[in-house]
PDB file of N, CA and C in Angstrom:
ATOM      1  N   UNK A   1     108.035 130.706  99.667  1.00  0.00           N
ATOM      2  CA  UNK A   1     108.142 129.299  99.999  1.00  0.00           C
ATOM      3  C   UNK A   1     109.480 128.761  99.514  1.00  0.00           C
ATOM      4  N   UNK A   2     110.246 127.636 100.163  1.00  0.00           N
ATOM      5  CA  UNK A   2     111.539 127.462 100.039  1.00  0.00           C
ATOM      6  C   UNK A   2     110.798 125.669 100.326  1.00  0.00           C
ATOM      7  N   UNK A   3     111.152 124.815  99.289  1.00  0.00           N
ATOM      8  CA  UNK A   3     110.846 123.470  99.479  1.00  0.00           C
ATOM      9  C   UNK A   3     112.661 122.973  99.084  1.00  0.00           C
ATOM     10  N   UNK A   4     113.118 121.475 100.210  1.00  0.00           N
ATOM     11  CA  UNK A   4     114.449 121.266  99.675  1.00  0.00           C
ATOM     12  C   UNK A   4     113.705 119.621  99.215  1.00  0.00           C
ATOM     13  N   UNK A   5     114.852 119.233  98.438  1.00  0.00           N
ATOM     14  CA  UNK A   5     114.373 117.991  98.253  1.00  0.00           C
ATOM     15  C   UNK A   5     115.715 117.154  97.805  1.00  0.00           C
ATOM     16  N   UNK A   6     115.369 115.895  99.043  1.00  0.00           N
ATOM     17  CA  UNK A   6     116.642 115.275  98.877  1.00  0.00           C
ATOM     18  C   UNK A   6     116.460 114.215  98.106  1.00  0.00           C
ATOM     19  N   UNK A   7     117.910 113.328  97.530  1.00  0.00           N
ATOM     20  CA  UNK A   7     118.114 112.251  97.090  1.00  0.00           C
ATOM     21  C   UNK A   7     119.012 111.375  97.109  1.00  0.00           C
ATOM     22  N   UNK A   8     119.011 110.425  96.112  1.00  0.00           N
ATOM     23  CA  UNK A   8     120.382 109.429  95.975  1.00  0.00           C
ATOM     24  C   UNK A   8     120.061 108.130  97.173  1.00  0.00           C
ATOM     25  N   UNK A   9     119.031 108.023  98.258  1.00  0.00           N
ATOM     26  CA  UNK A   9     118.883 106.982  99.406  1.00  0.00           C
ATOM     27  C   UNK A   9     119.391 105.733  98.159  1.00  0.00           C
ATOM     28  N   UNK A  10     118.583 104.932  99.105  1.00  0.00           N
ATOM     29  CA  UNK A  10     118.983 104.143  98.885  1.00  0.00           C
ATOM     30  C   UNK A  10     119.865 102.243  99.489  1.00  0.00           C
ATOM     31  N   UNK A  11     119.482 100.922  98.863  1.00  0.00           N
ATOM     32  CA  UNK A  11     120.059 100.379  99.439  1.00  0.00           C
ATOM     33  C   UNK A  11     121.564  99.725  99.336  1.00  0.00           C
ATOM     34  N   UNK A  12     122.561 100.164 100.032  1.00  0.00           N
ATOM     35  CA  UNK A  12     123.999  99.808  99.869  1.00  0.00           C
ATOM     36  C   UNK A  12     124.520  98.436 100.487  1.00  0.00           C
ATOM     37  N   UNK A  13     125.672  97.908 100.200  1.00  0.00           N
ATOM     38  CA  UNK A  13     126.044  96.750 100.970  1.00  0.00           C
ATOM     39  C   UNK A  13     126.854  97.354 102.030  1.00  0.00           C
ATOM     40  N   UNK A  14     127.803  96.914 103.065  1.00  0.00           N
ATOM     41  CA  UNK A  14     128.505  97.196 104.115  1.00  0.00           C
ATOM     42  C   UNK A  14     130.096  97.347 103.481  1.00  0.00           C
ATOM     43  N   UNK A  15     130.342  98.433 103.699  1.00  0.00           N
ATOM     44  CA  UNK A  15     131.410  98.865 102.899  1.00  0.00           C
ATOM     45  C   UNK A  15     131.391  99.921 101.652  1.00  0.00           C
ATOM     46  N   UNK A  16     130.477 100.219 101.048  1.00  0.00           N
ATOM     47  CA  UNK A  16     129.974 100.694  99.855  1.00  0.00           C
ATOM     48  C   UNK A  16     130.049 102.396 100.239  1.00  0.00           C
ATOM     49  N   UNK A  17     129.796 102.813  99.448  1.00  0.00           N
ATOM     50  CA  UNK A  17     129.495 104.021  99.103  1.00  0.00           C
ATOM     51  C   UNK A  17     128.278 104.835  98.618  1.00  0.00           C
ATOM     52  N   UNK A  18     127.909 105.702  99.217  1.00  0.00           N
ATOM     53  CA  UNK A  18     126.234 106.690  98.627  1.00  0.00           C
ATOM     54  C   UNK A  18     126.364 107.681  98.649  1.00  0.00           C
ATOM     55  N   UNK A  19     125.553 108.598  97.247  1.00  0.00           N
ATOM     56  CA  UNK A  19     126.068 110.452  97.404  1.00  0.00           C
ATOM     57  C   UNK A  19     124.534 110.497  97.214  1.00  0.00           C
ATOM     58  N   UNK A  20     124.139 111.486  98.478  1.00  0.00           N
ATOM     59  CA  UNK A  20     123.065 112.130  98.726  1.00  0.00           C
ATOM     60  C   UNK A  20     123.194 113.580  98.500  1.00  0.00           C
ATOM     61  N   UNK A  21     122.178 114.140  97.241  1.00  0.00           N
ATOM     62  CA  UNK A  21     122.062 115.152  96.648  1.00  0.00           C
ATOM     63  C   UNK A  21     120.180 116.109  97.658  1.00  0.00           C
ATOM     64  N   UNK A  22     120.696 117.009  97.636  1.00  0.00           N
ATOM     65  CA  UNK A  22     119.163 118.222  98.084  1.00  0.00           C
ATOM     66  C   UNK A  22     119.686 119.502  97.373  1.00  0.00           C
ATOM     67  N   UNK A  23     118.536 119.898  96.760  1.00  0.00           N
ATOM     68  CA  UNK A  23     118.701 120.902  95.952  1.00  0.00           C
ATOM     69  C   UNK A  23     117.381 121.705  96.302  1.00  0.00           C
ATOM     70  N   UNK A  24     117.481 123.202  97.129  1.00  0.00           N
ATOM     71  CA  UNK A  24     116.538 124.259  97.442  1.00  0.00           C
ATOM     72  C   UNK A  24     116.225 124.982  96.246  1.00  0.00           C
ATOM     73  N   UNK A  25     114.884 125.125  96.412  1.00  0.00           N
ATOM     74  CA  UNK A  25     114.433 125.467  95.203  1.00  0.00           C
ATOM     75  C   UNK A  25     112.946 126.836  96.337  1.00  0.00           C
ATOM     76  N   UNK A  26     112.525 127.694  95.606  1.00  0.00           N
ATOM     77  CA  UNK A  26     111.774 128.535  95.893  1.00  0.00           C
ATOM     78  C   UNK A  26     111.999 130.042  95.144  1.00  0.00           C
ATOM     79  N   UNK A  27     111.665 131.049  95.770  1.00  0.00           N
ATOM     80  CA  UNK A  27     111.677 132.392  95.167  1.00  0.00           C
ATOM     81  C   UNK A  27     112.587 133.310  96.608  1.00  0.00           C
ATOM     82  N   UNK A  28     113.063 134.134  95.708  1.00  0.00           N
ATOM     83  CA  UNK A  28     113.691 135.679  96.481  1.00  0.00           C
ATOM     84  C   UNK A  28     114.198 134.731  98.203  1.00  0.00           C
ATOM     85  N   UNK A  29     114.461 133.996  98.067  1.00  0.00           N
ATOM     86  CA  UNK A  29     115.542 133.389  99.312  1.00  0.00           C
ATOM     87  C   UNK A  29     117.129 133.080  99.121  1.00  0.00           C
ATOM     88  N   UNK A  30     117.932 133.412 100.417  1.00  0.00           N
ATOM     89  CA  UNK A  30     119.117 133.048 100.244  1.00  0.00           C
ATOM     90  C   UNK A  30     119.588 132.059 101.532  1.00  0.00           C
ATOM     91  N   UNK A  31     120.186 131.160 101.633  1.00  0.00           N
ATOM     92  CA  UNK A  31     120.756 130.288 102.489  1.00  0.00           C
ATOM     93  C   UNK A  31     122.694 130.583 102.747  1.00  0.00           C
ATOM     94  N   UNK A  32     122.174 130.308 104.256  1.00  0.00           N
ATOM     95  CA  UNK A  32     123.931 130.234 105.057  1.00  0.00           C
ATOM     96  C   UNK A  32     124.118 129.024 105.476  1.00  0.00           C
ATOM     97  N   UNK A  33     123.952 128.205 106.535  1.00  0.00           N
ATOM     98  CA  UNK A  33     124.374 127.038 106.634  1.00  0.00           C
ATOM     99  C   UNK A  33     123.448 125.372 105.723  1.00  0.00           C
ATOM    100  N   UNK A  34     123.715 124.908 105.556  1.00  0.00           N
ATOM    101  CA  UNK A  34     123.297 123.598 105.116  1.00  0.00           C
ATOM    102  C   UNK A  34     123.982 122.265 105.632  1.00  0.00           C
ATOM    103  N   UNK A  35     122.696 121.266 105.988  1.00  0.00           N
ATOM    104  CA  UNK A  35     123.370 120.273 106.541  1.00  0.00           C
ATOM    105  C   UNK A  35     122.377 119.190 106.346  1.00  0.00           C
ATOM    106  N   UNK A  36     123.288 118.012 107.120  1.00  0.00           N
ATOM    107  CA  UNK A  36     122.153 116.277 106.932  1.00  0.00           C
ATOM    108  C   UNK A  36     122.044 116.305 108.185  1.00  0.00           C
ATOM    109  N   UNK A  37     120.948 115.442 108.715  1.00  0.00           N
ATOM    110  CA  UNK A  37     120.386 114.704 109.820  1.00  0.00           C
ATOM    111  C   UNK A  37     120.397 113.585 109.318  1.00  0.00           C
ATOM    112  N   UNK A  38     119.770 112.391 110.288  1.00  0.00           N
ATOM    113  CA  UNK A  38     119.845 111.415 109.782  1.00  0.00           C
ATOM    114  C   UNK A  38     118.646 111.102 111.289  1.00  0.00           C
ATOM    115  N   UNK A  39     117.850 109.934 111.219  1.00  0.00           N
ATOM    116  CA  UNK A  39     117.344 109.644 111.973  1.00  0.00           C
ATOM    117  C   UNK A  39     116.728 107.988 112.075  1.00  0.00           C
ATOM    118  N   UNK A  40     117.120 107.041 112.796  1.00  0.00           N
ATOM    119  CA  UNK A  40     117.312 105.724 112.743  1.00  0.00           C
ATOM    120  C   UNK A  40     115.779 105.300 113.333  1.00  0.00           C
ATOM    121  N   UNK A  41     115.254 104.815 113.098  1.00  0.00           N
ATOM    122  CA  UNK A  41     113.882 103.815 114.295  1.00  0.00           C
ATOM    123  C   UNK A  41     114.626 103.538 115.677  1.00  0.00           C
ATOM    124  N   UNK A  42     113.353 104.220 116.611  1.00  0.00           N
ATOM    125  CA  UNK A  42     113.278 104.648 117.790  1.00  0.00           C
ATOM    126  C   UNK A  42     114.866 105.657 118.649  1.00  0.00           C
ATOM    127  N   UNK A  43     115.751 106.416 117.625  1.00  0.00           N
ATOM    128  CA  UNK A  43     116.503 107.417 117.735  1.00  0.00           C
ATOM    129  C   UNK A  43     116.198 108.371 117.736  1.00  0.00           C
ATOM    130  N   UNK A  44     116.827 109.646 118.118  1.00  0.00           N
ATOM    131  CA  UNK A  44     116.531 110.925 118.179  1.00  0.00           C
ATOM    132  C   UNK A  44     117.061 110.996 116.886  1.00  0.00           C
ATOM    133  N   UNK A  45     116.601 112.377 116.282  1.00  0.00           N
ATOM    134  CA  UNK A  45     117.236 112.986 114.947  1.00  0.00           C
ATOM    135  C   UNK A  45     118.810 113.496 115.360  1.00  0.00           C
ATOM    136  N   UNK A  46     119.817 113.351 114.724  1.00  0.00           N
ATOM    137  CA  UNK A  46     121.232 113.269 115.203  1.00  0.00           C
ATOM    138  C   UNK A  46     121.608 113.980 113.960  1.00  0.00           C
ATOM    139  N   UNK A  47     122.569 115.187 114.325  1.00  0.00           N
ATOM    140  CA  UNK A  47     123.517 116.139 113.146  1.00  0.00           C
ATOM    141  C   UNK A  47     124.217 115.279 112.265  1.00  0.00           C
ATOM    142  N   UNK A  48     124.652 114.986 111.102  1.00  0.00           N
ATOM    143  CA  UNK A  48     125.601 114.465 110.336  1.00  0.00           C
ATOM    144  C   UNK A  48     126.557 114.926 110.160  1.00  0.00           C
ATOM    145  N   UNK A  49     125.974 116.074 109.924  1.00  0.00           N
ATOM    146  CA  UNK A  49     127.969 117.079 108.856  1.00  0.00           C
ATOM    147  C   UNK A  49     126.653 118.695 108.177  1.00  0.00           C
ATOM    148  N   UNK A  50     127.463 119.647 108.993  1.00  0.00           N
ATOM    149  CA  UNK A  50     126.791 120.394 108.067  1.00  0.00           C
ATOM    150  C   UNK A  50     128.038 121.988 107.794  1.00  0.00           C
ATOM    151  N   UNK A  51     127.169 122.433 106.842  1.00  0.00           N
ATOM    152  CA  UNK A  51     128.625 123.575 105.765  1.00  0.00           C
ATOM    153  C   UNK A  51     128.003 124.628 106.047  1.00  0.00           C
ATOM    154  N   UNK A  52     128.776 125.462 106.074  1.00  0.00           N
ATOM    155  CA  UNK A  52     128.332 127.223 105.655  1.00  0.00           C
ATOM    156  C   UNK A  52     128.553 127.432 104.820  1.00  0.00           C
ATOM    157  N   UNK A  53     127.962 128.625 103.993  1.00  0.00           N
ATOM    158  CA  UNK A  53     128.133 129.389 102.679  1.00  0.00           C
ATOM    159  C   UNK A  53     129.266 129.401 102.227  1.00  0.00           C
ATOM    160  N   UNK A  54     130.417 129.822 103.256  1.00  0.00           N
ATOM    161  CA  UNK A  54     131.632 130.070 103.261  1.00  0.00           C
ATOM    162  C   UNK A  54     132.725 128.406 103.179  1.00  0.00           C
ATOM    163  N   UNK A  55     131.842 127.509 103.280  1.00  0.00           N
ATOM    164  CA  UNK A  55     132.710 126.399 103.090  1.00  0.00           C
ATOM    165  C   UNK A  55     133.261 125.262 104.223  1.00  0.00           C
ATOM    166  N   UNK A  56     133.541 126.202 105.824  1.00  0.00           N
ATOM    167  CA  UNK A  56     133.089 125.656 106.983  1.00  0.00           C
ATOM    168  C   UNK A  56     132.807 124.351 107.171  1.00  0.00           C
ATOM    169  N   UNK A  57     133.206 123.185 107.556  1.00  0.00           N
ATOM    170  CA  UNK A  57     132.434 122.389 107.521  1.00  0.00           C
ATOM    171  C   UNK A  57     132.154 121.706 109.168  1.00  0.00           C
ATOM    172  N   UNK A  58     131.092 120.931 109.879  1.00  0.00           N
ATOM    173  CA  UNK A  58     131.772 120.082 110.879  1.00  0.00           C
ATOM    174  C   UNK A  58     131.079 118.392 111.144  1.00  0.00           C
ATOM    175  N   UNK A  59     131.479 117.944 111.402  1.00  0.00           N
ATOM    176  CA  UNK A  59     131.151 116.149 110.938  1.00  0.00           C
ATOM    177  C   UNK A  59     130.691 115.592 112.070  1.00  0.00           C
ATOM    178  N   UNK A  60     129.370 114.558 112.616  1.00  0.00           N
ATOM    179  CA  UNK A  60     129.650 114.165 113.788  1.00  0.00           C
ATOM    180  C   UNK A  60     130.956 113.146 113.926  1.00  0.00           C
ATOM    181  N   UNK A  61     131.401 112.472 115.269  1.00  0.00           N
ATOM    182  CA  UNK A  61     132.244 111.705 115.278  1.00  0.00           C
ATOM    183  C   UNK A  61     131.760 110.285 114.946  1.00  0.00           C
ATOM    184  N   UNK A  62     130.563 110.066 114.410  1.00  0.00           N
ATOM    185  CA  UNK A  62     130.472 108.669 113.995  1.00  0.00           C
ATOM    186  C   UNK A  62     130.430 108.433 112.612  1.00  0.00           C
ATOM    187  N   UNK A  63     130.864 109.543 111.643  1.00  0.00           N
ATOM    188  CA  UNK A  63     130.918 109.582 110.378  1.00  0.00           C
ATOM    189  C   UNK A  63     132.224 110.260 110.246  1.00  0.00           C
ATOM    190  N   UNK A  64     132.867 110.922 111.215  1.00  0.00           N
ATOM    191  CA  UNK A  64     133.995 112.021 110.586  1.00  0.00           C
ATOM    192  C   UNK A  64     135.363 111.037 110.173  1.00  0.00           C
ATOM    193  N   UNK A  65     135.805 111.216 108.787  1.00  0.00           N
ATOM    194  CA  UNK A  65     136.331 110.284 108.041  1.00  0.00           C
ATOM    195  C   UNK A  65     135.614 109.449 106.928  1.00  0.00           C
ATOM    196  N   UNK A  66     134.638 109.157 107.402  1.00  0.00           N
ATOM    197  CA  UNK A  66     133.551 108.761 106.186  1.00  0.00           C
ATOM    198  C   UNK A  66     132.758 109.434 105.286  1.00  0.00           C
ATOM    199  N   UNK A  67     132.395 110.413 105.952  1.00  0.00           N
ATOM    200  CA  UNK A  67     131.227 111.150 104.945  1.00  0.00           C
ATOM    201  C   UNK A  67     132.051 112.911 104.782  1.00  0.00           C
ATOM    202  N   UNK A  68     131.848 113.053 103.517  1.00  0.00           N
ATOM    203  CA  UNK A  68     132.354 114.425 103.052  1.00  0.00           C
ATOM    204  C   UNK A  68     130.920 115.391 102.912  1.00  0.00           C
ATOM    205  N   UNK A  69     131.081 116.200 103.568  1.00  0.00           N
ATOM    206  CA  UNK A  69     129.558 117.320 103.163  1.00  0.00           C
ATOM    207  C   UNK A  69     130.090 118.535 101.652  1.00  0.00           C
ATOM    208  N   UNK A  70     129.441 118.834 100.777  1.00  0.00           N
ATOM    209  CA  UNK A  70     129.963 119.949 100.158  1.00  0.00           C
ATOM    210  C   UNK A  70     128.996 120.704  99.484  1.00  0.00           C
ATOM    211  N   UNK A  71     128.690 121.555  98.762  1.00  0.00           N
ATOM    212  CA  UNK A  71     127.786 122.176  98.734  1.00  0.00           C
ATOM    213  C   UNK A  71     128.254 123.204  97.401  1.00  0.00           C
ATOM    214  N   UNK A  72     127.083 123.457  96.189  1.00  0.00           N
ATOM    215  CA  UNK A  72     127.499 124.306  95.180  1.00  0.00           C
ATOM    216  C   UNK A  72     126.427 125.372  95.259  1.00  0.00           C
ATOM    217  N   UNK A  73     126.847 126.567  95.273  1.00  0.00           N
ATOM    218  CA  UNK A  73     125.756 127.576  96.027  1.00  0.00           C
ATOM    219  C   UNK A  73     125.139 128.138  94.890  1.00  0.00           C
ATOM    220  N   UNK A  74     125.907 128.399  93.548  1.00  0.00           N
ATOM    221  CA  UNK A  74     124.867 128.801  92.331  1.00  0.00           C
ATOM    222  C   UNK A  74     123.819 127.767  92.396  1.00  0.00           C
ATOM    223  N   UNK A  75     123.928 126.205  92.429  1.00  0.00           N
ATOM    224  CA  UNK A  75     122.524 125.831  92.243  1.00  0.00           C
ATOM    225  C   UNK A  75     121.973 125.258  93.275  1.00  0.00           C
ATOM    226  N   UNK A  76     122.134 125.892  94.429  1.00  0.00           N
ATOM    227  CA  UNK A  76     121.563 125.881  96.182  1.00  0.00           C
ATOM    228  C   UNK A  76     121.441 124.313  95.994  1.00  0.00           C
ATOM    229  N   UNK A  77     122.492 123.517  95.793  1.00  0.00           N
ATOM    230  CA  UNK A  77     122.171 122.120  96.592  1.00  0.00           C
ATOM    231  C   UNK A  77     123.434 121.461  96.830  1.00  0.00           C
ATOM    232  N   UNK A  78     123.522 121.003  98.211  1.00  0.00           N
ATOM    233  CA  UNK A  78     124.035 120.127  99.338  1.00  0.00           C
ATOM    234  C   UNK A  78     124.394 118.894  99.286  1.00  0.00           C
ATOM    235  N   UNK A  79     125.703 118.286  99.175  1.00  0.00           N
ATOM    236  CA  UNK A  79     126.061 117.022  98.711  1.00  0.00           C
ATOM    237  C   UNK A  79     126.263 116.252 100.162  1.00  0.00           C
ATOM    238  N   UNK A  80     126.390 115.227 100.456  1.00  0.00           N
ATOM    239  CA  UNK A  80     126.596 114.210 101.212  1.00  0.00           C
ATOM    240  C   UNK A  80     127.127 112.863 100.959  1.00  0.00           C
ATOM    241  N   UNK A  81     128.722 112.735 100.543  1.00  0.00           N
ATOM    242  CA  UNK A  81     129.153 111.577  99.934  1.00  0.00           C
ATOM    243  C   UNK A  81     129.496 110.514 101.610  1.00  0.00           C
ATOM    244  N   UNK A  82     128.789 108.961 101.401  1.00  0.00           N
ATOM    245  CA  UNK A  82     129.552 108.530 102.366  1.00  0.00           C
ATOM    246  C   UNK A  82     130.076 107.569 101.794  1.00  0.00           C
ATOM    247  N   UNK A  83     131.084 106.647 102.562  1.00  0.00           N
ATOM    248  CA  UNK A  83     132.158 106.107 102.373  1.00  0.00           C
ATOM    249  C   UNK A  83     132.186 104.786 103.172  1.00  0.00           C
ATOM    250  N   UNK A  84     132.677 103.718 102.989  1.00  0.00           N
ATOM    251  CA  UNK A  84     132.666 102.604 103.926  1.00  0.00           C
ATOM    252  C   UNK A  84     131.608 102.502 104.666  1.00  0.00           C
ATOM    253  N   UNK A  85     130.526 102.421 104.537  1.00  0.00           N
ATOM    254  CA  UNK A  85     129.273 102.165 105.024  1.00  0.00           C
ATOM    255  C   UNK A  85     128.928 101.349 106.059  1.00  0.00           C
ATOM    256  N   UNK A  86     128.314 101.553 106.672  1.00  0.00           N
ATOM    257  CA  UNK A  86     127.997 100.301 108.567  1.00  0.00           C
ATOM    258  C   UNK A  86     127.171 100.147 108.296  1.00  0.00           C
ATOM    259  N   UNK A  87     126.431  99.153 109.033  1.00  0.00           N
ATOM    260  CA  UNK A  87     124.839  98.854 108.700  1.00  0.00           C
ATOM    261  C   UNK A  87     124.211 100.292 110.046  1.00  0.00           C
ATOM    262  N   UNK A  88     125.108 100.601 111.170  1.00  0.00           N
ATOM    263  CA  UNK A  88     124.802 101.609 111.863  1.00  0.00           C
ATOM    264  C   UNK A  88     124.374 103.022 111.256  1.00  0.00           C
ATOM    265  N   UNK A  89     124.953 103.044 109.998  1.00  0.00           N
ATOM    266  CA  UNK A  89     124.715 104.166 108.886  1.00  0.00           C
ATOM    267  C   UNK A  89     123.222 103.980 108.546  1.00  0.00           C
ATOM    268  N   UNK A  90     122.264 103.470 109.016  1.00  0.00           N
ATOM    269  CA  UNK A  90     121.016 102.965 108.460  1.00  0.00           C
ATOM    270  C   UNK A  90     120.593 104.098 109.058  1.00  0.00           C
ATOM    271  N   UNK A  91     119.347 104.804 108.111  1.00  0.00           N
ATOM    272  CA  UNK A  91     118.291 105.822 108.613  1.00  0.00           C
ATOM    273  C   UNK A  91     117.576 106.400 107.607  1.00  0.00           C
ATOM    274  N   UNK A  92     116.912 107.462 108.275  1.00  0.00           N
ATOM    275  CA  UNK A  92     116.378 108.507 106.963  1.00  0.00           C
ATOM    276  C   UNK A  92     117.633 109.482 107.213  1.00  0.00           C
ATOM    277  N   UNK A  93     117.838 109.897 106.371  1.00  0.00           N
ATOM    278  CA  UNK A  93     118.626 111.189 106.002  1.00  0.00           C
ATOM    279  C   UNK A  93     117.669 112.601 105.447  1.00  0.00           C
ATOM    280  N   UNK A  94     117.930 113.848 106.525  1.00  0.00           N
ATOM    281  CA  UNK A  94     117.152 114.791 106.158  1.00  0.00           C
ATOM    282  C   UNK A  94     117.908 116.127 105.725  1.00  0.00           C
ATOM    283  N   UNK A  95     117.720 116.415 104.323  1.00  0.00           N
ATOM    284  CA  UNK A  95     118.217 117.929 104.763  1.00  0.00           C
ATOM    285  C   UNK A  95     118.129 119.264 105.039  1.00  0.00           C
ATOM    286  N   UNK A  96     118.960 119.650 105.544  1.00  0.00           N
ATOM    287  CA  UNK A  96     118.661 121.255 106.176  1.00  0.00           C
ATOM    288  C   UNK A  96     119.132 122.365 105.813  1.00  0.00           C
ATOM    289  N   UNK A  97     118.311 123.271 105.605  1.00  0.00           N
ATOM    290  CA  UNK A  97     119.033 124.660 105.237  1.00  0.00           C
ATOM    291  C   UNK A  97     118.694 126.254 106.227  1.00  0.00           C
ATOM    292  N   UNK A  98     119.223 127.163 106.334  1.00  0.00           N
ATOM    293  CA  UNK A  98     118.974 128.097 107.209  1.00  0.00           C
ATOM    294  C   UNK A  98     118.964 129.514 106.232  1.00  0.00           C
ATOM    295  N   UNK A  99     117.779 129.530 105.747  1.00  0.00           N
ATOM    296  CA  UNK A  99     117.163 130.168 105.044  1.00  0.00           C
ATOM    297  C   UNK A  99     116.652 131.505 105.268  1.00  0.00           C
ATOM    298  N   UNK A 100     116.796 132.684 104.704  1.00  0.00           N
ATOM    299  CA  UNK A 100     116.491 133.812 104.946  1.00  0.00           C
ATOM    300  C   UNK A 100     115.243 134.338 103.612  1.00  0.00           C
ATOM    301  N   UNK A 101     114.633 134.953 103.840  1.00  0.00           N
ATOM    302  CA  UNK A 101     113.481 135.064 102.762  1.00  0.00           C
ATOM    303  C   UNK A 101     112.818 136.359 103.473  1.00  0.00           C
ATOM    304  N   UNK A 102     112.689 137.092 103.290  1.00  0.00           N
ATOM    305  CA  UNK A 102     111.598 138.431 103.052  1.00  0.00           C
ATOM    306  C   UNK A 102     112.457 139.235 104.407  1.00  0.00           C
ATOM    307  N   UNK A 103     113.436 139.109 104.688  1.00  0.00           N
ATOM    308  CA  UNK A 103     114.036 139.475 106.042  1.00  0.00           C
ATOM    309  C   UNK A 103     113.929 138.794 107.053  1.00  0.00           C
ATOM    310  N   UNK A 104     113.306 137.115 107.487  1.00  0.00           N
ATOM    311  CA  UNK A 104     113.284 136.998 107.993  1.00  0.00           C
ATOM    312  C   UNK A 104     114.121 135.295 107.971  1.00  0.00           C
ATOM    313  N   UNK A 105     114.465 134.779 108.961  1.00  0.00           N
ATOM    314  CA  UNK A 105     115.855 133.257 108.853  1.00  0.00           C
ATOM    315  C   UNK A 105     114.298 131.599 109.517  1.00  0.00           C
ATOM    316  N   UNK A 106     114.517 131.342 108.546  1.00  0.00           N
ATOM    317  CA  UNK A 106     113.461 129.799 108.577  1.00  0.00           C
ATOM    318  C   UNK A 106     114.699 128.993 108.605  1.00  0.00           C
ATOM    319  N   UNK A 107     114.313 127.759 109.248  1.00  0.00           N
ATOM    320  CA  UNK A 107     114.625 126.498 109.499  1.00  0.00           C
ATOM    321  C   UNK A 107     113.654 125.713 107.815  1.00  0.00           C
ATOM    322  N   UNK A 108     114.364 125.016 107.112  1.00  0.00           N
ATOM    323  CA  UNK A 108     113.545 124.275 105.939  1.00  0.00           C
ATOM    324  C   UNK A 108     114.536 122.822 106.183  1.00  0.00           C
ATOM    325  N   UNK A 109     113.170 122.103 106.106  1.00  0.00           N
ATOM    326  CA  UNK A 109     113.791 120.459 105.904  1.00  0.00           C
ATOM    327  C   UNK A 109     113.192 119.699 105.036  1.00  0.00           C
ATOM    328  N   UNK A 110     113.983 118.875 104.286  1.00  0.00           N
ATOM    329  CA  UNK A 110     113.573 118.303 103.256  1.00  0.00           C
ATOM    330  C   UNK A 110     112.463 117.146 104.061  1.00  0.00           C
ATOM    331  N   UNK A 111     111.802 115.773 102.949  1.00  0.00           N
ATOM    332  CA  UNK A 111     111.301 115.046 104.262  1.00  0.00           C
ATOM    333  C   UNK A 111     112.077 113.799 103.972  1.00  0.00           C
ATOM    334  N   UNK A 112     112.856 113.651 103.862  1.00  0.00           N
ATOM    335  CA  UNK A 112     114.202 112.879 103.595  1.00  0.00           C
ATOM    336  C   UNK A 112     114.302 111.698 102.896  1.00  0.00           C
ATOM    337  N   UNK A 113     115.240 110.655 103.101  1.00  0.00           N
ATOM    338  CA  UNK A 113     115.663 110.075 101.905  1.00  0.00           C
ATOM    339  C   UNK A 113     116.256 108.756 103.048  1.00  0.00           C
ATOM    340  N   UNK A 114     115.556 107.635 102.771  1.00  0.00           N
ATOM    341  CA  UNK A 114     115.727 106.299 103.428  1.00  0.00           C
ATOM    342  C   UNK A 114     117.395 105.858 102.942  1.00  0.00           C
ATOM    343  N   UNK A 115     118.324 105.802 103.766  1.00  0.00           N
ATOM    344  CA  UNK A 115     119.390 105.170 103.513  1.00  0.00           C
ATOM    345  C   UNK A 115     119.662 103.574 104.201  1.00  0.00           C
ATOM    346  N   UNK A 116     119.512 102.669 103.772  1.00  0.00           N
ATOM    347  CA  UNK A 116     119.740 101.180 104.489  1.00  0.00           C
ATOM    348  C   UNK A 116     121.242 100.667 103.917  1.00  0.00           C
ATOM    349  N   UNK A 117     121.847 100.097 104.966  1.00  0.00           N
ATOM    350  CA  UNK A 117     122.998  99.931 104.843  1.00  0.00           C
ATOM    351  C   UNK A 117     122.712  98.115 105.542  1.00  0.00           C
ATOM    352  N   UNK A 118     123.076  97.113 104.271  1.00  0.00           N
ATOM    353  CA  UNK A 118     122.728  95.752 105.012  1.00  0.00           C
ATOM    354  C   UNK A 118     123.011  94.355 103.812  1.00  0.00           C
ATOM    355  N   UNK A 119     123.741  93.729 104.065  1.00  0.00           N
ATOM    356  CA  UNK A 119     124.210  92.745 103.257  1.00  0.00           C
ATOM    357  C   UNK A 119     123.294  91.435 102.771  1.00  0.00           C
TER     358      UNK A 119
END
């Protein structure tokens, strides 16, 4: 079993700044890519920014410039700093990892972390 669990939500003003932390935790698993979703009321779930092992990174275009993804792999957890904040930045934030465990590659998602962005 591989459980991630995110943090840091939270409510910001417009302009502000938030670092969203997920840290994978389980037995005999290793992870390659890691990333955020984010998902707004009545939106589809939408990519944020996500990293490979190797450092890789890629951003959507409605954050790229704002939000930095980074990731420390000794203690398997996934950073998400954003920056100048919109109230459009409003959602849950979920994160993701691509997880390998007994030989075989799982999809694991945290169940995320309310970010409101609103003055």
């Amino acid at each position: 079993q591989v459980q991630l669990v995110e943090s840091g939500g939270g409510l910001v003003q417009p302009g502000g700044s938030q670092r969203l932390s997920c840290v994978a935790s389980g037995s005999r698993f290793s992870i390659n890519a890691m990333g955020w979703y984010r998902q707004a009321p009545g939106q589809q779930r939408e990519l944020v920014a996500s990293i490979t092992r190797g450092g890789s990174t890629n951003y959507a275009d409605s954050v790229k410039g704002r939000a930095t993804i980074s990731r420390d792999n000794a203690k398997n957890t996934v950073y998400l700093q954003m920056d100048s904040l919109k109230p459009e930045d409003t959602a849950v934030y979920y994160c993701y990892a691509k997880v390998t465990r007994w030989a075989q590659e799982f999809d694991a998602w945290g169940q995320g972390t309310q970010v409101t962005v609103s003055s």
